[in-house]
PDB file of N, CA and C in Angstrom:
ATOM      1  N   UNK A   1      48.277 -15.939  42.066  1.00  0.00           N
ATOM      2  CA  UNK A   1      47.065 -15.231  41.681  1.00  0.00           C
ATOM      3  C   UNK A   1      46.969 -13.857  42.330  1.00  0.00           C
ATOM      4  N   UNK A   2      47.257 -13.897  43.585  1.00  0.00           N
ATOM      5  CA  UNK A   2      47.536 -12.087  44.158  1.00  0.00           C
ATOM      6  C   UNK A   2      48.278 -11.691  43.470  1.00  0.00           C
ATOM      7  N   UNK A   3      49.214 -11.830  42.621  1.00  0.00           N
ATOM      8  CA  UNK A   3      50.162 -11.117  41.892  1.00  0.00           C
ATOM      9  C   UNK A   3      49.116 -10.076  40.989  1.00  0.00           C
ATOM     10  N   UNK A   4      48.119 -11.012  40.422  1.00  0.00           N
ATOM     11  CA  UNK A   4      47.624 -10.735  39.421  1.00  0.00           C
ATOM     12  C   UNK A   4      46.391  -9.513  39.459  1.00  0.00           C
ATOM     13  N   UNK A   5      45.898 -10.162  40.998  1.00  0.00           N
ATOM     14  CA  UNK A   5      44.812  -9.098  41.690  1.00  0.00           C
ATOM     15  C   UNK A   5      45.741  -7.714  42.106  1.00  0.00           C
ATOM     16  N   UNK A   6      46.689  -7.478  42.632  1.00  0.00           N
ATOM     17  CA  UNK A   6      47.505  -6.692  42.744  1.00  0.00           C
ATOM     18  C   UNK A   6      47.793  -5.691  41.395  1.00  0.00           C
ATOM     19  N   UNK A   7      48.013  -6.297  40.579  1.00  0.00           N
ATOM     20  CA  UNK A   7      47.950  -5.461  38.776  1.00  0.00           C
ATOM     21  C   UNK A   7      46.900  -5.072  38.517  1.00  0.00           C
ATOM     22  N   UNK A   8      45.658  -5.828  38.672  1.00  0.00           N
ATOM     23  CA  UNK A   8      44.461  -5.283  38.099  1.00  0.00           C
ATOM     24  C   UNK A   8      44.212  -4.185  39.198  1.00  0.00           C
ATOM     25  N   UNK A   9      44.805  -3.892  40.118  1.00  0.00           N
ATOM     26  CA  UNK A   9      43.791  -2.643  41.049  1.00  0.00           C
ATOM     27  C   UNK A   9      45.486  -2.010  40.730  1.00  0.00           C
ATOM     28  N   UNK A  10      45.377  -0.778  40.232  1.00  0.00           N
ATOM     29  CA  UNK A  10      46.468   0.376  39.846  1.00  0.00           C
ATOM     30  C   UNK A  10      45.670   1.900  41.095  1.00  0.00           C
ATOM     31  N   UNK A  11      46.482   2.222  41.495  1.00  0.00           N
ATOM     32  CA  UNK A  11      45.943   3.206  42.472  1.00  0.00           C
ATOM     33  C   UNK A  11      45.613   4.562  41.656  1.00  0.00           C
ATOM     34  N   UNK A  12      46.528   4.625  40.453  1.00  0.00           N
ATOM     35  CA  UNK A  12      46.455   5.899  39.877  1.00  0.00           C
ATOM     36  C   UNK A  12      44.933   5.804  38.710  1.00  0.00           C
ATOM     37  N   UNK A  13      44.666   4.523  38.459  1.00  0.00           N
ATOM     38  CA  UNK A  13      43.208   4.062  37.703  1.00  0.00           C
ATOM     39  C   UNK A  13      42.002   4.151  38.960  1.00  0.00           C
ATOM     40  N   UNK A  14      42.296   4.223  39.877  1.00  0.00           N
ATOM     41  CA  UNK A  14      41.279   4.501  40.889  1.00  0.00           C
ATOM     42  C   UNK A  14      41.008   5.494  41.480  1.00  0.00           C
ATOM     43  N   UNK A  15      41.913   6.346  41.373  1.00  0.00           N
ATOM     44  CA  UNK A  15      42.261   7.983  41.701  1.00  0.00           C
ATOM     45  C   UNK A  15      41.385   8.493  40.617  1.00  0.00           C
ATOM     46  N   UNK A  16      41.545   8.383  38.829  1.00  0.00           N
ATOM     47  CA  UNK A  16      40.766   9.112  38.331  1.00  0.00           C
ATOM     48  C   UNK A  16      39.336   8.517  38.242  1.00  0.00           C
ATOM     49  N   UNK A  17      39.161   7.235  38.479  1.00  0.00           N
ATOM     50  CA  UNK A  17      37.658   6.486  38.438  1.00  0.00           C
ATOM     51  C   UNK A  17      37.260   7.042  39.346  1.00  0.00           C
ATOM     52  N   UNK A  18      37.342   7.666  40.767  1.00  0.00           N
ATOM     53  CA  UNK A  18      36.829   8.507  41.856  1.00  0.00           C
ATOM     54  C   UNK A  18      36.589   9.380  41.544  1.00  0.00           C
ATOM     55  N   UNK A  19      37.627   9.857  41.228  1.00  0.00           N
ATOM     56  CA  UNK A  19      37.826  11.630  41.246  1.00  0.00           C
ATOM     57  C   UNK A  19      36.835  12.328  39.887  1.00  0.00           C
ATOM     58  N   UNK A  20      36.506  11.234  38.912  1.00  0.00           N
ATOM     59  CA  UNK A  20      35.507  11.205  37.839  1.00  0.00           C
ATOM     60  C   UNK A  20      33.881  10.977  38.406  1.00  0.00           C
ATOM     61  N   UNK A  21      33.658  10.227  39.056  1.00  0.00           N
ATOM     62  CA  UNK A  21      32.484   9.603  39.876  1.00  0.00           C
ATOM     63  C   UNK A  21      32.144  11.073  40.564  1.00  0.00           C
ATOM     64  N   UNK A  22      32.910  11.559  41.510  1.00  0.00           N
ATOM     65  CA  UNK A  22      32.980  12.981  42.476  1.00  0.00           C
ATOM     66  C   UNK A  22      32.985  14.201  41.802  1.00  0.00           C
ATOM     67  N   UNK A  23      33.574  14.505  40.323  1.00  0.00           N
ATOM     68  CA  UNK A  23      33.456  15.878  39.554  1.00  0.00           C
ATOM     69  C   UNK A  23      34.155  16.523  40.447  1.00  0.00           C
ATOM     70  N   UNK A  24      36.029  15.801  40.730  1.00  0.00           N
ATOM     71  CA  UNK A  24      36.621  16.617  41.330  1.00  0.00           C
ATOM     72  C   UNK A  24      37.995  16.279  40.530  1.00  0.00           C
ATOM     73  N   UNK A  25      38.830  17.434  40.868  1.00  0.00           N
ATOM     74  CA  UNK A  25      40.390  17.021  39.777  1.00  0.00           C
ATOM     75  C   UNK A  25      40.953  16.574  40.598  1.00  0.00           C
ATOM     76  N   UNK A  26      41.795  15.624  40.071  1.00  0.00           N
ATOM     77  CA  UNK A  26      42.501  14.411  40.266  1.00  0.00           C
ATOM     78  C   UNK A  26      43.296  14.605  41.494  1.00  0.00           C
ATOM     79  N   UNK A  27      44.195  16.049  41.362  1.00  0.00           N
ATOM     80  CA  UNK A  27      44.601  16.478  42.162  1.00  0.00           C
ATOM     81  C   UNK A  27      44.550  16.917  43.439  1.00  0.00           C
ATOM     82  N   UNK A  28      43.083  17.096  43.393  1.00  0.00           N
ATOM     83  CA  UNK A  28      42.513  17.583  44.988  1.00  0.00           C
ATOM     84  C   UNK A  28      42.369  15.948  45.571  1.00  0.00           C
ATOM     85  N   UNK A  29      42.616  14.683  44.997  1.00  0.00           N
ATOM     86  CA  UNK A  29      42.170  13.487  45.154  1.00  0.00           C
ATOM     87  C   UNK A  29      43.105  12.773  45.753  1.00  0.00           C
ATOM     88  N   UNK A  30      43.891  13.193  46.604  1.00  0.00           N
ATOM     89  CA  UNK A  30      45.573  12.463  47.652  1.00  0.00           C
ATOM     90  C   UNK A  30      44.855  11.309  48.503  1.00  0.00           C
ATOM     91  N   UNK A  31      45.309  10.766  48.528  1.00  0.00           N
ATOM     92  CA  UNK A  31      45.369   9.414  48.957  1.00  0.00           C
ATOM     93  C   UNK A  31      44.755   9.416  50.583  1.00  0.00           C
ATOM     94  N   UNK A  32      45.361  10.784  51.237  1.00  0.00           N
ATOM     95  CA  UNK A  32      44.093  10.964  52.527  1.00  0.00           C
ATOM     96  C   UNK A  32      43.769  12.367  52.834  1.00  0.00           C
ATOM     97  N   UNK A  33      43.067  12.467  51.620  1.00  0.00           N
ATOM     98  CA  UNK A  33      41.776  13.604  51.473  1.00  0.00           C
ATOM     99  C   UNK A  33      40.244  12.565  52.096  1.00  0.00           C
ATOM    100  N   UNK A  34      40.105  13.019  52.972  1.00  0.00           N
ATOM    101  CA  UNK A  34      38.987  12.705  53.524  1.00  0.00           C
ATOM    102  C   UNK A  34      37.402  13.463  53.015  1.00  0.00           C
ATOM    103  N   UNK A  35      36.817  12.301  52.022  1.00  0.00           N
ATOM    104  CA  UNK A  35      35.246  12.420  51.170  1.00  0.00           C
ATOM    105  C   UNK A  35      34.429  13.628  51.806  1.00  0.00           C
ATOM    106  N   UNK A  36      34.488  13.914  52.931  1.00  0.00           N
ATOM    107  CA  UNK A  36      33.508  14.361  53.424  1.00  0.00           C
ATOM    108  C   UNK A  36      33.930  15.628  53.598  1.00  0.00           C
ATOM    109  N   UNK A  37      35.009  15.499  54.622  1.00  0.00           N
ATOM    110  CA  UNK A  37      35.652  17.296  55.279  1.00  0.00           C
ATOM    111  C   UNK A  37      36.325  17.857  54.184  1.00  0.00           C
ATOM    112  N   UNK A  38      36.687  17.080  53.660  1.00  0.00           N
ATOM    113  CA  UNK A  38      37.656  17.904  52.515  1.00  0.00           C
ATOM    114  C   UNK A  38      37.330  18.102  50.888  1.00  0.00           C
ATOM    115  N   UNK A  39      36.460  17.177  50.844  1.00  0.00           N
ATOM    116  CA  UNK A  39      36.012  17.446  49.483  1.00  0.00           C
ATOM    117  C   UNK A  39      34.760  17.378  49.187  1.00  0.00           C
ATOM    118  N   UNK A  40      33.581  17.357  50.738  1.00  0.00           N
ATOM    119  CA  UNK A  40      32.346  17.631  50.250  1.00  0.00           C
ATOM    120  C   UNK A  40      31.136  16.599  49.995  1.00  0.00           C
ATOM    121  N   UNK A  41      31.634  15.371  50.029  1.00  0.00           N
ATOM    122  CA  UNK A  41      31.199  13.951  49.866  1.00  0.00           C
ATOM    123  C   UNK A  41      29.983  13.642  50.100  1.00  0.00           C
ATOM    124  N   UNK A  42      28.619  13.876  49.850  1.00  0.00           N
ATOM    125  CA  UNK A  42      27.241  13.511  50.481  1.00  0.00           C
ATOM    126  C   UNK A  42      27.398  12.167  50.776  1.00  0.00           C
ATOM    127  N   UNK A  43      26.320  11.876  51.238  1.00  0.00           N
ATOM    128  CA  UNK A  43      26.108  10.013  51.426  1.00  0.00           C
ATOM    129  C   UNK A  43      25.813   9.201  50.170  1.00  0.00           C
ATOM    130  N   UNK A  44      25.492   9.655  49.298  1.00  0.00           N
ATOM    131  CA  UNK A  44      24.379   9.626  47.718  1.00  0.00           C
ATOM    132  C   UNK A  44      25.877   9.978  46.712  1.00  0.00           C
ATOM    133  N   UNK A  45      26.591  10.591  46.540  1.00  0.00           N
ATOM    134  CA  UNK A  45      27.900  10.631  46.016  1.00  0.00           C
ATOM    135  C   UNK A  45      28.751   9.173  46.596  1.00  0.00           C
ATOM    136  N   UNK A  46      28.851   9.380  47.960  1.00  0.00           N
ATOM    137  CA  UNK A  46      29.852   7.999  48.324  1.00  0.00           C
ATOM    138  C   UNK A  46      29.132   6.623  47.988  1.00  0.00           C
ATOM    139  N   UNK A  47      27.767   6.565  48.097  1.00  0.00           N
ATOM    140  CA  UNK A  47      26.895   5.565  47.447  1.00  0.00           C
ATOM    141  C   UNK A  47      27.648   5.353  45.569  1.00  0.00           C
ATOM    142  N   UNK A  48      27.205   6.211  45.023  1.00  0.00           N
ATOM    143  CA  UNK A  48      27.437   5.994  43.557  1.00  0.00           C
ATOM    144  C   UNK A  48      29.092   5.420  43.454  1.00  0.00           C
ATOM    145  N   UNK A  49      29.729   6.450  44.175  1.00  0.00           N
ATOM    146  CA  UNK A  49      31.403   5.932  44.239  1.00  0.00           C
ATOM    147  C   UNK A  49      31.261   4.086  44.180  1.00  0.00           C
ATOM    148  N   UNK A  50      30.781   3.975  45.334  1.00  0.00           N
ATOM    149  CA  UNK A  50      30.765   2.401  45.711  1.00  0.00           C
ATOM    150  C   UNK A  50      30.439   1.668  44.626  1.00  0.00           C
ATOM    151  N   UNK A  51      29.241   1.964  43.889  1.00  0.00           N
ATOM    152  CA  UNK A  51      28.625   1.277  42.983  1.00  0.00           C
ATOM    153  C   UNK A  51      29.436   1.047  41.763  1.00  0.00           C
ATOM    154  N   UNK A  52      29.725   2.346  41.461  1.00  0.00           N
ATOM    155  CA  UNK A  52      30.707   2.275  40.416  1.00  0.00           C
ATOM    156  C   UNK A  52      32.536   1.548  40.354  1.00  0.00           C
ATOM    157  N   UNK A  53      32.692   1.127  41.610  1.00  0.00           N
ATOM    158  CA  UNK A  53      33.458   0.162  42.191  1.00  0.00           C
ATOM    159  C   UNK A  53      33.371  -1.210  41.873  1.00  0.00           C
ATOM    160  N   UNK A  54      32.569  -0.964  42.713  1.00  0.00           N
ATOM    161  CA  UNK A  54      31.351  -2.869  42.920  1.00  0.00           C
ATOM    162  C   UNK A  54      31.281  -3.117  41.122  1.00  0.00           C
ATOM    163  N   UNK A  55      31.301  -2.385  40.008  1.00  0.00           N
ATOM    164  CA  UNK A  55      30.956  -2.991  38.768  1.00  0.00           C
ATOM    165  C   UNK A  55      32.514  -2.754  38.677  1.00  0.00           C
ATOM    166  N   UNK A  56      33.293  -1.827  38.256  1.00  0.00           N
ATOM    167  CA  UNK A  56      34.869  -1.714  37.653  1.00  0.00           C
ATOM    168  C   UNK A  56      35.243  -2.873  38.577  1.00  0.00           C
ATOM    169  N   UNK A  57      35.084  -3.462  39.516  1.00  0.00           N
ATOM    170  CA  UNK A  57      36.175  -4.459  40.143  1.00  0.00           C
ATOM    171  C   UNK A  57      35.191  -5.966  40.555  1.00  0.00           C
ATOM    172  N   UNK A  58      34.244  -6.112  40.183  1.00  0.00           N
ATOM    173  CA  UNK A  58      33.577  -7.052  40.370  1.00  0.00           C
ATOM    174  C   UNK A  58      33.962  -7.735  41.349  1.00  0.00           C
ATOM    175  N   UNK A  59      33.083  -6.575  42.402  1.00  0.00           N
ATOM    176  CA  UNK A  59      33.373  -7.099  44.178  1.00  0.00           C
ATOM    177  C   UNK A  59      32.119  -6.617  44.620  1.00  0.00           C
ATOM    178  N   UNK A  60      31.398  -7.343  46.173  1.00  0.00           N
ATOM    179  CA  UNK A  60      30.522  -6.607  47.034  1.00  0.00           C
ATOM    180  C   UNK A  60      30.910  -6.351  47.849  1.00  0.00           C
ATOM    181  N   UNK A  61      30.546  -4.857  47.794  1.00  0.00           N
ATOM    182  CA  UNK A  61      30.718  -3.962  49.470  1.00  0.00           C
ATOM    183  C   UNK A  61      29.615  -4.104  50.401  1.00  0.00           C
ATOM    184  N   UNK A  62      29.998  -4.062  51.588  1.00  0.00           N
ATOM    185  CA  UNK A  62      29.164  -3.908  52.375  1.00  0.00           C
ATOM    186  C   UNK A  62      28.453  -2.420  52.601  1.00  0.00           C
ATOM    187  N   UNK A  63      27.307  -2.468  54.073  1.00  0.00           N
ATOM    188  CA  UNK A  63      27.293  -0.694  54.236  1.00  0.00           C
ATOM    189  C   UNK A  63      28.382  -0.467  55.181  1.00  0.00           C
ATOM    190  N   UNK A  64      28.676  -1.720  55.585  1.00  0.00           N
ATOM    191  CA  UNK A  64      29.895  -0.987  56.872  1.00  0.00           C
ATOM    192  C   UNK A  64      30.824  -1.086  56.116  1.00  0.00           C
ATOM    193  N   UNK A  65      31.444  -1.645  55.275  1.00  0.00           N
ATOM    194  CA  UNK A  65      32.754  -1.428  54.630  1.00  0.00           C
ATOM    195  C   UNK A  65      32.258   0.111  53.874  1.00  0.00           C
ATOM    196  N   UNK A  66      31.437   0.388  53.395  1.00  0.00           N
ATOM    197  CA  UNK A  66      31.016   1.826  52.644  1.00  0.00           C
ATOM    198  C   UNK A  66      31.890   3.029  53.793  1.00  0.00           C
ATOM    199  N   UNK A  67      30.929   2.692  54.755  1.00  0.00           N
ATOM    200  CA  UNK A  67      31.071   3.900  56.099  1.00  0.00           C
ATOM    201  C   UNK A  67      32.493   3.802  56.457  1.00  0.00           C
ATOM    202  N   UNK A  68      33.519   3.205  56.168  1.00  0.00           N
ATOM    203  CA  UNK A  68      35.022   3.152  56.725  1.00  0.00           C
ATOM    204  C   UNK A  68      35.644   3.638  55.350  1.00  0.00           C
ATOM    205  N   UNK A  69      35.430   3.556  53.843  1.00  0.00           N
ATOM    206  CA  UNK A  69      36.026   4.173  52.963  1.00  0.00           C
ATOM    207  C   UNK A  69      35.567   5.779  53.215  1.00  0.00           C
ATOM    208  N   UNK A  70      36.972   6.229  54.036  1.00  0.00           N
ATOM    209  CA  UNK A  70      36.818   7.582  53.946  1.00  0.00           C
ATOM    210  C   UNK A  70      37.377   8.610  53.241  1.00  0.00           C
ATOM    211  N   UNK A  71      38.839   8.069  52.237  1.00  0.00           N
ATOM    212  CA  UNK A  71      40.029   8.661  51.728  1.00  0.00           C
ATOM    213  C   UNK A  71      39.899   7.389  50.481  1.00  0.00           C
ATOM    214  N   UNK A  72      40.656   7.805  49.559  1.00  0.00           N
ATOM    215  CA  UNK A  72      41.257   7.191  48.720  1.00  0.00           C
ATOM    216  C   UNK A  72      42.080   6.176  49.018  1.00  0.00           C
ATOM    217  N   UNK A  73      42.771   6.034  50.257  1.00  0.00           N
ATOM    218  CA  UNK A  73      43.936   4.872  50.191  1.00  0.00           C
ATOM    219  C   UNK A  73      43.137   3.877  50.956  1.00  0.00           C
ATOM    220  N   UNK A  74      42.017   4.602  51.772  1.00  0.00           N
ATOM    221  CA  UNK A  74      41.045   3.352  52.727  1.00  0.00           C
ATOM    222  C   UNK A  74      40.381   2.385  51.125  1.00  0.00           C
ATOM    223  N   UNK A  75      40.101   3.046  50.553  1.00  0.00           N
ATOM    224  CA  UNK A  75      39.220   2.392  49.465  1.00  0.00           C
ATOM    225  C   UNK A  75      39.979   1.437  48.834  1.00  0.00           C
ATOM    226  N   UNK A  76      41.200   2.192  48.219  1.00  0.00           N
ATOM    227  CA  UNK A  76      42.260   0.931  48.109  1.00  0.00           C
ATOM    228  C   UNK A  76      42.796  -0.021  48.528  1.00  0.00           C
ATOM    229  N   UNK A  77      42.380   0.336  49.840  1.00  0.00           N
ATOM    230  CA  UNK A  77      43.271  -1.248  50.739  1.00  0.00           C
ATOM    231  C   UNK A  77      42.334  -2.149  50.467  1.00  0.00           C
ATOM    232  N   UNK A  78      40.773  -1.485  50.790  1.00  0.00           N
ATOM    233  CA  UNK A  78      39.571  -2.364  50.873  1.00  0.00           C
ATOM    234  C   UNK A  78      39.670  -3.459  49.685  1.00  0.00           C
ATOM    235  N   UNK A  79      39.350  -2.498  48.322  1.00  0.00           N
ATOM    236  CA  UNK A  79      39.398  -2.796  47.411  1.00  0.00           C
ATOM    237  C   UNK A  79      40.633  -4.360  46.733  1.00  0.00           C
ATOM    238  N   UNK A  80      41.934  -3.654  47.460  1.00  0.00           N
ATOM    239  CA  UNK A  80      42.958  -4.739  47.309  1.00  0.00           C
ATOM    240  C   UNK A  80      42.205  -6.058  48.106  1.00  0.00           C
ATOM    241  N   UNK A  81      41.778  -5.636  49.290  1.00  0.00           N
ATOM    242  CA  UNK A  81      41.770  -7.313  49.928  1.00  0.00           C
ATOM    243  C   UNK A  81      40.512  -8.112  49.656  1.00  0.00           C
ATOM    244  N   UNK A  82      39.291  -7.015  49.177  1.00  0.00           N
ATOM    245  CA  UNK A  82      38.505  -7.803  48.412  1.00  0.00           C
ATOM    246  C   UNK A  82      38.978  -8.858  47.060  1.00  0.00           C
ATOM    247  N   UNK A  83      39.946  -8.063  46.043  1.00  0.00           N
ATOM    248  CA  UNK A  83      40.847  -8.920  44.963  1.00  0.00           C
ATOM    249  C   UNK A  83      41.641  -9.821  45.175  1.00  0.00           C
ATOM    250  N   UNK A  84      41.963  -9.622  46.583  1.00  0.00           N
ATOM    251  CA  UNK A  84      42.928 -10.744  47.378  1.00  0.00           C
ATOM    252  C   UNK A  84      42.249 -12.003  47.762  1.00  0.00           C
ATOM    253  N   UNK A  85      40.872 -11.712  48.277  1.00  0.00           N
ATOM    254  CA  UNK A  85      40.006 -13.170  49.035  1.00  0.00           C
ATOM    255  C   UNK A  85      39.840 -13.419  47.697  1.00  0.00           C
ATOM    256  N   UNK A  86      39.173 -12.924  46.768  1.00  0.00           N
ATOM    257  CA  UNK A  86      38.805 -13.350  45.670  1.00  0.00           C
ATOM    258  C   UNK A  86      39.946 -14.255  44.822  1.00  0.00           C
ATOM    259  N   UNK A  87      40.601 -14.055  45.242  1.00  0.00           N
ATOM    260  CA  UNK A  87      41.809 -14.719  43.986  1.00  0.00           C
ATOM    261  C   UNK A  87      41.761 -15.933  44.228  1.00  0.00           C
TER     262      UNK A  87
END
């Protein structure tokens, strides 16, 4: 079943689901571009990010798991091991 949770989370489908959420190109969106210093991130942006997560992957975040997604690849790991317990 991790095989399967592993397929459904694609890093490059989460790169533009962010980088769409943020009204930023894809490109400025590397894996550790940090939300805040580098691309501007309010608290109310990283909120919506989350949300729009929490429905595309039918998972709950916490606020402390929120406050540690700081980059794109933090979100992904998260994201993976939430699909992982879940499986």
């Amino acid at each position: 079943m991790s095989e399967t949770a592993a397929t459904a989370l694609d890093k490059e489908d989460l790169r533009r689901t962010v980088a769409d959420v943020l009204d930023v190109d894809e490109a400025e969106l590397t894996d550790e571009a940090d939300f805040v210093e580098n691309l501007g991130v309010d608290s109310l942006m990283a909120l919506e990010v989350m949300v729009v997560l929490e429905k595309k992957y039918s998972v709950k975040l916490g606020e402390s798991e929120l406050k540690e997604v700081t980059c794109l690849q933090k979100a992904y790991d998260l994201l993976a091991a939430k699909l992982q317990d879940a499986a």
